[in-house]
N, C-alpha and C. Protein backbone atom coordinates (compact mmCIF):
# COMPACT_ATOMS: atom_id res chain seq x y z
N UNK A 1 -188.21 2.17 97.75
CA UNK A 1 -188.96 2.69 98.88
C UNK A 1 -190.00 3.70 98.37
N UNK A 2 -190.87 3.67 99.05
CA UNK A 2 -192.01 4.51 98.39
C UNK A 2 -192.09 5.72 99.34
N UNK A 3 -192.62 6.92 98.46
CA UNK A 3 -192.49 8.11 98.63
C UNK A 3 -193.69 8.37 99.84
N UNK A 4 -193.15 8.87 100.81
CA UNK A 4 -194.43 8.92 102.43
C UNK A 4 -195.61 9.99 101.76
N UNK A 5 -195.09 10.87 100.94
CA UNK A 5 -196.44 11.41 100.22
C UNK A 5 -197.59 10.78 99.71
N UNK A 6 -196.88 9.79 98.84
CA UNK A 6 -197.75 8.62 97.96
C UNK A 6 -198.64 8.10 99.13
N UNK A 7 -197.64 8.20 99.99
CA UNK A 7 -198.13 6.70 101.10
C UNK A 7 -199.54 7.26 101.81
N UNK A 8 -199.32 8.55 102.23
CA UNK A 8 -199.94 9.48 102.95
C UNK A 8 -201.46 9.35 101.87
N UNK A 9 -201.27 9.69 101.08
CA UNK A 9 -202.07 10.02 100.21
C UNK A 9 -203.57 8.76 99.60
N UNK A 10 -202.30 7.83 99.70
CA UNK A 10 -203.25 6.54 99.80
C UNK A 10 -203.97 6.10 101.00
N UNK A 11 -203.43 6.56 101.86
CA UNK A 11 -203.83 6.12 103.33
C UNK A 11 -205.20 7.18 103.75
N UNK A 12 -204.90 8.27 103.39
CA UNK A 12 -206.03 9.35 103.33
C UNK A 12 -206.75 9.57 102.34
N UNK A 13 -207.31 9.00 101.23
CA UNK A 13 -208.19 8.67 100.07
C UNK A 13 -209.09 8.04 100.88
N UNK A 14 -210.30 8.79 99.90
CA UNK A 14 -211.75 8.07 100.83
C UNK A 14 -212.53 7.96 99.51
N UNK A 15 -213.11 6.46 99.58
CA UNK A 15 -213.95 5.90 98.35
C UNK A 15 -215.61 6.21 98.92
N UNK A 16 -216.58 6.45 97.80
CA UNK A 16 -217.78 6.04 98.42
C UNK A 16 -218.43 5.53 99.52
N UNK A 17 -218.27 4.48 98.83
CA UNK A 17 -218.64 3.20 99.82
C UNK A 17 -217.76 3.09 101.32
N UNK A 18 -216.75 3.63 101.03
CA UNK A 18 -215.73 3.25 102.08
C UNK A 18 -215.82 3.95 103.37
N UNK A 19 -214.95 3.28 104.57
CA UNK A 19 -214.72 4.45 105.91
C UNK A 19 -213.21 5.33 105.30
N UNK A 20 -212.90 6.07 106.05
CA UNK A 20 -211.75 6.07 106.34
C UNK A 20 -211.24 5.30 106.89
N UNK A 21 -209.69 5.35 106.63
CA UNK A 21 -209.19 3.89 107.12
C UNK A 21 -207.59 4.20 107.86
N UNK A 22 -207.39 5.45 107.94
CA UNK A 22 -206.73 6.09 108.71
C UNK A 22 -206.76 7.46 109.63
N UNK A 23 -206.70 7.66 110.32
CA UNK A 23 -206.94 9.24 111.31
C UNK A 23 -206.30 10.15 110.24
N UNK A 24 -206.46 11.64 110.69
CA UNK A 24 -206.31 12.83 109.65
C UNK A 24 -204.86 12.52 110.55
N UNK A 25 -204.72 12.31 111.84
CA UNK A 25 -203.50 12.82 112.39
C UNK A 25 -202.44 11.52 112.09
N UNK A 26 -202.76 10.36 111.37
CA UNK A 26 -201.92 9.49 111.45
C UNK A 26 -200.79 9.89 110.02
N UNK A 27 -199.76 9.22 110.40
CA UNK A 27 -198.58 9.49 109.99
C UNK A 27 -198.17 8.19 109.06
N UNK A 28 -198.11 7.91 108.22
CA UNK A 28 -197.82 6.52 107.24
C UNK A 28 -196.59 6.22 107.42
N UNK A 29 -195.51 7.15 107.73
CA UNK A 29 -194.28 6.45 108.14
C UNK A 29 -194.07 5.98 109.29
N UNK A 30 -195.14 6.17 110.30
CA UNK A 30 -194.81 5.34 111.24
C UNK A 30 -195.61 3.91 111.28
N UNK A 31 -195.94 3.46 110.10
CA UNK A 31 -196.83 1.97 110.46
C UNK A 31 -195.65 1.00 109.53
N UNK A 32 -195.47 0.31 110.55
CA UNK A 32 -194.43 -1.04 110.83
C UNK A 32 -193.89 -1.36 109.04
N UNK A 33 -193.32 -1.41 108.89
CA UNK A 33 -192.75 -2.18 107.83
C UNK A 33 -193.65 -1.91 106.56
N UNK A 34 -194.36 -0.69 106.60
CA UNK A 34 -194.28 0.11 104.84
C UNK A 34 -192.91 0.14 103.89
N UNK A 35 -192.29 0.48 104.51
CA UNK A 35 -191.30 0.76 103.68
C UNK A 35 -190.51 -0.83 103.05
N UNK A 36 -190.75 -1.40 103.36
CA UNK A 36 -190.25 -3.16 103.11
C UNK A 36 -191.19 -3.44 102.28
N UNK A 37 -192.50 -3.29 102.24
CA UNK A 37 -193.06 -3.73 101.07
C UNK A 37 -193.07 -3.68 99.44
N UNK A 38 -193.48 -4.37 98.86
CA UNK A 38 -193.00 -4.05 97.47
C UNK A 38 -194.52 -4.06 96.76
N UNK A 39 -194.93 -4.19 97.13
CA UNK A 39 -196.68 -3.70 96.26
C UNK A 39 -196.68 -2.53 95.90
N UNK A 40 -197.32 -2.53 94.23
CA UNK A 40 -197.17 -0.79 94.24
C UNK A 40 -198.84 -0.43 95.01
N UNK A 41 -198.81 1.06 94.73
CA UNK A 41 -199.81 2.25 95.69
C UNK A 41 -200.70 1.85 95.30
N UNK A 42 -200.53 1.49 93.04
CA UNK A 42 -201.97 0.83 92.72
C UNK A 42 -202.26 -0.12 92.66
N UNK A 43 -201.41 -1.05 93.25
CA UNK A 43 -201.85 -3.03 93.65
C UNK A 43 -202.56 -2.50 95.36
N UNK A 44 -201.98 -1.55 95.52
CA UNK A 44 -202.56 -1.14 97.32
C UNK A 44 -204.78 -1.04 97.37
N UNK A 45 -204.12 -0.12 96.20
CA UNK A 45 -205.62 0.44 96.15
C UNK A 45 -206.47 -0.51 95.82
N UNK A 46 -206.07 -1.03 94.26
CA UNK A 46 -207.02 -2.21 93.93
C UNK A 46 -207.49 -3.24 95.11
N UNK A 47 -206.60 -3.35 95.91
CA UNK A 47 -206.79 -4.21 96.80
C UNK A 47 -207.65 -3.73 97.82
N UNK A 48 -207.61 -2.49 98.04
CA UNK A 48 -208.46 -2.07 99.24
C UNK A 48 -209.97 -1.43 98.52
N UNK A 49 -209.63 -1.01 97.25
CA UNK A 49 -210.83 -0.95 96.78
C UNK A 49 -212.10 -2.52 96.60
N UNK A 50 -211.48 -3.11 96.56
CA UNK A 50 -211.97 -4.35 96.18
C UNK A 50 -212.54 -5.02 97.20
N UNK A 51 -211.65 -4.60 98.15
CA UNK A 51 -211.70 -5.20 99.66
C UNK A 51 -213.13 -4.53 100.39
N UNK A 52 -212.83 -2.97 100.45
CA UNK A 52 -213.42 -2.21 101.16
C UNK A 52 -212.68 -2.11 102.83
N UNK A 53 -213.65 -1.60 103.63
CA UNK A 53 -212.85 -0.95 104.90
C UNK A 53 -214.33 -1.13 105.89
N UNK A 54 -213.88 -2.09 106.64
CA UNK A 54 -215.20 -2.25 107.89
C UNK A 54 -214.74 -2.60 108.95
N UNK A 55 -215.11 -1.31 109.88
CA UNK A 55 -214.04 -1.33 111.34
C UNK A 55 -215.36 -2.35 112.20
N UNK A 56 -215.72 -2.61 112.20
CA UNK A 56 -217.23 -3.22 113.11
C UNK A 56 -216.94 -4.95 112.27
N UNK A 57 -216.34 -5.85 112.76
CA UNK A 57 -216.31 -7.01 112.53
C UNK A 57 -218.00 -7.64 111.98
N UNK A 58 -217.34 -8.56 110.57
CA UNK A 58 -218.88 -9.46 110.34
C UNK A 58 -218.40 -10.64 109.29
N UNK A 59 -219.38 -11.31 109.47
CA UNK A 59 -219.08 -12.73 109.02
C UNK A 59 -219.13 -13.02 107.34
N UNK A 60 -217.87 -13.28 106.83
CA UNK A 60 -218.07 -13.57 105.00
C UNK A 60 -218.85 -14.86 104.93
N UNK A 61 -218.82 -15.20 103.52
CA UNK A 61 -220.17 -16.08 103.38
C UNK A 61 -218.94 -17.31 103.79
N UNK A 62 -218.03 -17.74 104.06
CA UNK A 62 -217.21 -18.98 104.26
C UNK A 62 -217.62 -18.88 105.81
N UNK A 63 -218.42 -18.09 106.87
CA UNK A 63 -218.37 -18.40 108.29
C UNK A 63 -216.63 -17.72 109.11
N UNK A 64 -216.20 -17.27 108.64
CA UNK A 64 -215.22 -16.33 109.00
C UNK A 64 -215.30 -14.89 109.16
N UNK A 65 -214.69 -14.62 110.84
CA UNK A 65 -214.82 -13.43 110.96
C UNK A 65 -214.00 -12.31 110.43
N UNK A 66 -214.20 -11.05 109.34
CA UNK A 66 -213.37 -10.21 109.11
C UNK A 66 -213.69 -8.81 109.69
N UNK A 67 -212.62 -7.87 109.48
CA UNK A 67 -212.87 -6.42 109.76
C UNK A 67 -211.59 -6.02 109.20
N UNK A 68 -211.74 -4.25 109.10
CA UNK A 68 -210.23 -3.87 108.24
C UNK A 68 -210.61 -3.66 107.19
N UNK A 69 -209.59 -4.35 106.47
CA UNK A 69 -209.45 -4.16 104.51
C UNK A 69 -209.13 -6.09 104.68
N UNK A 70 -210.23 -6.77 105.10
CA UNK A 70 -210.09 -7.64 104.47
C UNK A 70 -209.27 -8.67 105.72
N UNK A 71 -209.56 -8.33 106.61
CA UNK A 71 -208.11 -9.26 107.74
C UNK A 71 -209.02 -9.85 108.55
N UNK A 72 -208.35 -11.69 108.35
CA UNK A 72 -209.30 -12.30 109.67
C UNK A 72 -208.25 -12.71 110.72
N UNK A 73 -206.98 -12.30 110.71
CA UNK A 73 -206.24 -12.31 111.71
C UNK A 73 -206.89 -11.91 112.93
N UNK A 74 -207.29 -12.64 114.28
CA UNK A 74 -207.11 -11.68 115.48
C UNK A 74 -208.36 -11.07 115.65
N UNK A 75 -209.53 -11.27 114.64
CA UNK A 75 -210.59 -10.85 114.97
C UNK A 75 -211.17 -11.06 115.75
N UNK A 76 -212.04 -10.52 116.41
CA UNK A 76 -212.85 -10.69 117.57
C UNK A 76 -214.37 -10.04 117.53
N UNK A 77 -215.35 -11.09 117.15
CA UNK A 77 -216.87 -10.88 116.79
C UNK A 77 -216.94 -9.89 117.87
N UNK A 78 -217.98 -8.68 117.65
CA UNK A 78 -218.51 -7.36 118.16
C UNK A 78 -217.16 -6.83 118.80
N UNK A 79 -216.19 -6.77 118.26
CA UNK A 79 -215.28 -5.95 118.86
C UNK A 79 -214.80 -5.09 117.71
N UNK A 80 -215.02 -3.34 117.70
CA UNK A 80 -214.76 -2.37 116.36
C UNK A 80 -213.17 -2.28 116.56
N UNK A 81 -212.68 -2.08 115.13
CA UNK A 81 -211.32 -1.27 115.65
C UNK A 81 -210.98 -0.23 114.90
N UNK A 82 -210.10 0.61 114.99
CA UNK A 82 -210.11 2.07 114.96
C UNK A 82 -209.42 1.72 113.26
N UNK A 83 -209.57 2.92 112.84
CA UNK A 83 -209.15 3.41 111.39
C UNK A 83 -207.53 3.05 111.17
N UNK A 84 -206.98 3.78 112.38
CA UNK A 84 -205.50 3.16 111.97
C UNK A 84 -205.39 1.66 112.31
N UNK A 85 -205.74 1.10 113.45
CA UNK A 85 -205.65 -0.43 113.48
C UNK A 85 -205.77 -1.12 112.06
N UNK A 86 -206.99 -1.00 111.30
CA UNK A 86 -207.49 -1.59 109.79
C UNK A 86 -205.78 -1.22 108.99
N UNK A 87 -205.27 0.20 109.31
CA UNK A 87 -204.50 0.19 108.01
C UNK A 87 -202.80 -0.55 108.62
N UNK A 88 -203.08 -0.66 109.94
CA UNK A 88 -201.64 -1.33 110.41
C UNK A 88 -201.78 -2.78 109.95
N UNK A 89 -203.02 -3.36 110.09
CA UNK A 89 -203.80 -4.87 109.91
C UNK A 89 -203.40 -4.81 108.57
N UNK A 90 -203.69 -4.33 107.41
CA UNK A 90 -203.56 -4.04 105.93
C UNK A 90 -202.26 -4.50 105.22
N UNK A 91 -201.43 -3.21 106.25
CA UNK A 91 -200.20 -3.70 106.00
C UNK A 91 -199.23 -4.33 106.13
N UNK A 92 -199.77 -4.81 107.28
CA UNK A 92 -199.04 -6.81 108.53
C UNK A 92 -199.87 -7.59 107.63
N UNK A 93 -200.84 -7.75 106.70
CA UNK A 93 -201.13 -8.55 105.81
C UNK A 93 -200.30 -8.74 104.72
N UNK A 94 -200.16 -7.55 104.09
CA UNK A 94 -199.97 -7.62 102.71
C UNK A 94 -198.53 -7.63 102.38
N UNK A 95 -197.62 -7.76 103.64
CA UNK A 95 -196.30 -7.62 103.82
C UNK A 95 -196.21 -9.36 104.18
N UNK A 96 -197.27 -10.14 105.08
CA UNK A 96 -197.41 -11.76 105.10
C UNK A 96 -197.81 -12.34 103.71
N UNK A 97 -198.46 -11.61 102.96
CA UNK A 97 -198.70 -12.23 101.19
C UNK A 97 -197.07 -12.01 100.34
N UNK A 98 -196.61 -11.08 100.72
CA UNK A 98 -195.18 -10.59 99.83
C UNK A 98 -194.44 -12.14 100.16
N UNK A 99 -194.37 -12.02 101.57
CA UNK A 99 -193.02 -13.18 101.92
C UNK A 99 -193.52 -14.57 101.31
N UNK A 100 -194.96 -14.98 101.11
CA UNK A 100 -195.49 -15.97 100.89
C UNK A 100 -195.34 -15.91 99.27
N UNK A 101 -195.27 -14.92 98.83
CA UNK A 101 -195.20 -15.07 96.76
C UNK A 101 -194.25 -15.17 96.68
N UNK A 102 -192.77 -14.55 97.11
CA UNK A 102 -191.43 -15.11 97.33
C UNK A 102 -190.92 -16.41 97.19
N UNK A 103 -191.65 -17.35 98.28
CA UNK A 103 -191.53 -18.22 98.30
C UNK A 103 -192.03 -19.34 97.46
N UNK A 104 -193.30 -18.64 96.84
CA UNK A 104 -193.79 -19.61 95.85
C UNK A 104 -193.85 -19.47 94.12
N UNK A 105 -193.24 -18.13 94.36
CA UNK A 105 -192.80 -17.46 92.79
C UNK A 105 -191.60 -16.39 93.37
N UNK A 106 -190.59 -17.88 93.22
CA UNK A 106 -189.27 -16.76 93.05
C UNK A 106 -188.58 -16.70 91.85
N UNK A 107 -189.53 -15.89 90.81
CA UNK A 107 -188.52 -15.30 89.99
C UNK A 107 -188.93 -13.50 89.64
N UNK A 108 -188.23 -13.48 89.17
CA UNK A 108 -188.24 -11.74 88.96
C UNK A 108 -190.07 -11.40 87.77
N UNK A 109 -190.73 -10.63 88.17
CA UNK A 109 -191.46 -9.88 87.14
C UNK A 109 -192.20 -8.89 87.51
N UNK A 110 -192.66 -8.36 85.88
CA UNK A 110 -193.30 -6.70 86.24
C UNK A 110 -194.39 -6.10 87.54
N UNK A 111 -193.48 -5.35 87.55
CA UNK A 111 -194.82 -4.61 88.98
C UNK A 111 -196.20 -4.84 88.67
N UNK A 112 -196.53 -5.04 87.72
CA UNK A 112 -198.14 -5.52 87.57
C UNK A 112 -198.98 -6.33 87.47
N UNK A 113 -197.40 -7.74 87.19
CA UNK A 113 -197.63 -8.79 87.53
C UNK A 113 -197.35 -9.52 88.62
N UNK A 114 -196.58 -8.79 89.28
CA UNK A 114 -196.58 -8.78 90.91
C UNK A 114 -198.13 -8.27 91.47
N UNK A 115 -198.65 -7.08 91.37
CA UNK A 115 -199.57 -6.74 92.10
C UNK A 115 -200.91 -7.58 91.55
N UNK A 116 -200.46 -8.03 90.45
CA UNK A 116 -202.35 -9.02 90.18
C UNK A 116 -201.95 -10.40 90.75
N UNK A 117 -201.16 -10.74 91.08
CA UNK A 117 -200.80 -12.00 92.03
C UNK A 117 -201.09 -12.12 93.75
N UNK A 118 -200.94 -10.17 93.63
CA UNK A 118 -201.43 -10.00 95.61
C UNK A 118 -202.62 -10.10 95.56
């Protein structure tokens, strides 16, 4: 289980380029099923660094709508959503990639070769 500091900490890191992607007042232990995940903080980051953070929905070059860190779940063209929505979206993703590598690589290996597989 990962430490709500860590969690906090990642959740409140702000890149350049980036929005924030959580409220000052939001709380990381309360978003759904953090604690079940097994990605580490720096498969988190890479991922959201890579990703970036865009609450204002827009179209990738495949014709799909995203917003968030990367989520085309549920999108809805010109509809924004708030900072914590992106990081609840983030992590109802990346907790749907865990159960899916499970299933298609079930055997045991290093946290780093877990997180370059998310």
């Amino acid at each position: 289980m990962l430490d709500v500091r860590v969690v906090n900490e990642f959740l409140y890191r702000r890149e350049k380029h980036l929005h924030v992607f959580v409220h000052a007042e939001a709380n990381a232990a309360t978003l759904m099923g953090f604690q079940q995940q097994h990605t580490s903080v720096e498969g988190l980051k890479l991922i959201a660094d890579y990703e970036g953070c865009r609450l204002k929905p827009y179209p990738c070059d495949a014709g799909k709508w995203i917003d968030g860190i990367g989520n085309m779940a549920g999108v809805v063209p010109g509809k924004t959503i708030t900072e914590r929505q992106a990081a609840g979206n983030f992590i109802t993703n990346v907790l749907r990639v865990e159960a899916a590598l499970v299933r298609c690589a079930a055997v045991r290996m290093p946290p780093a070769v877990y997180d370059a597989l998310m």
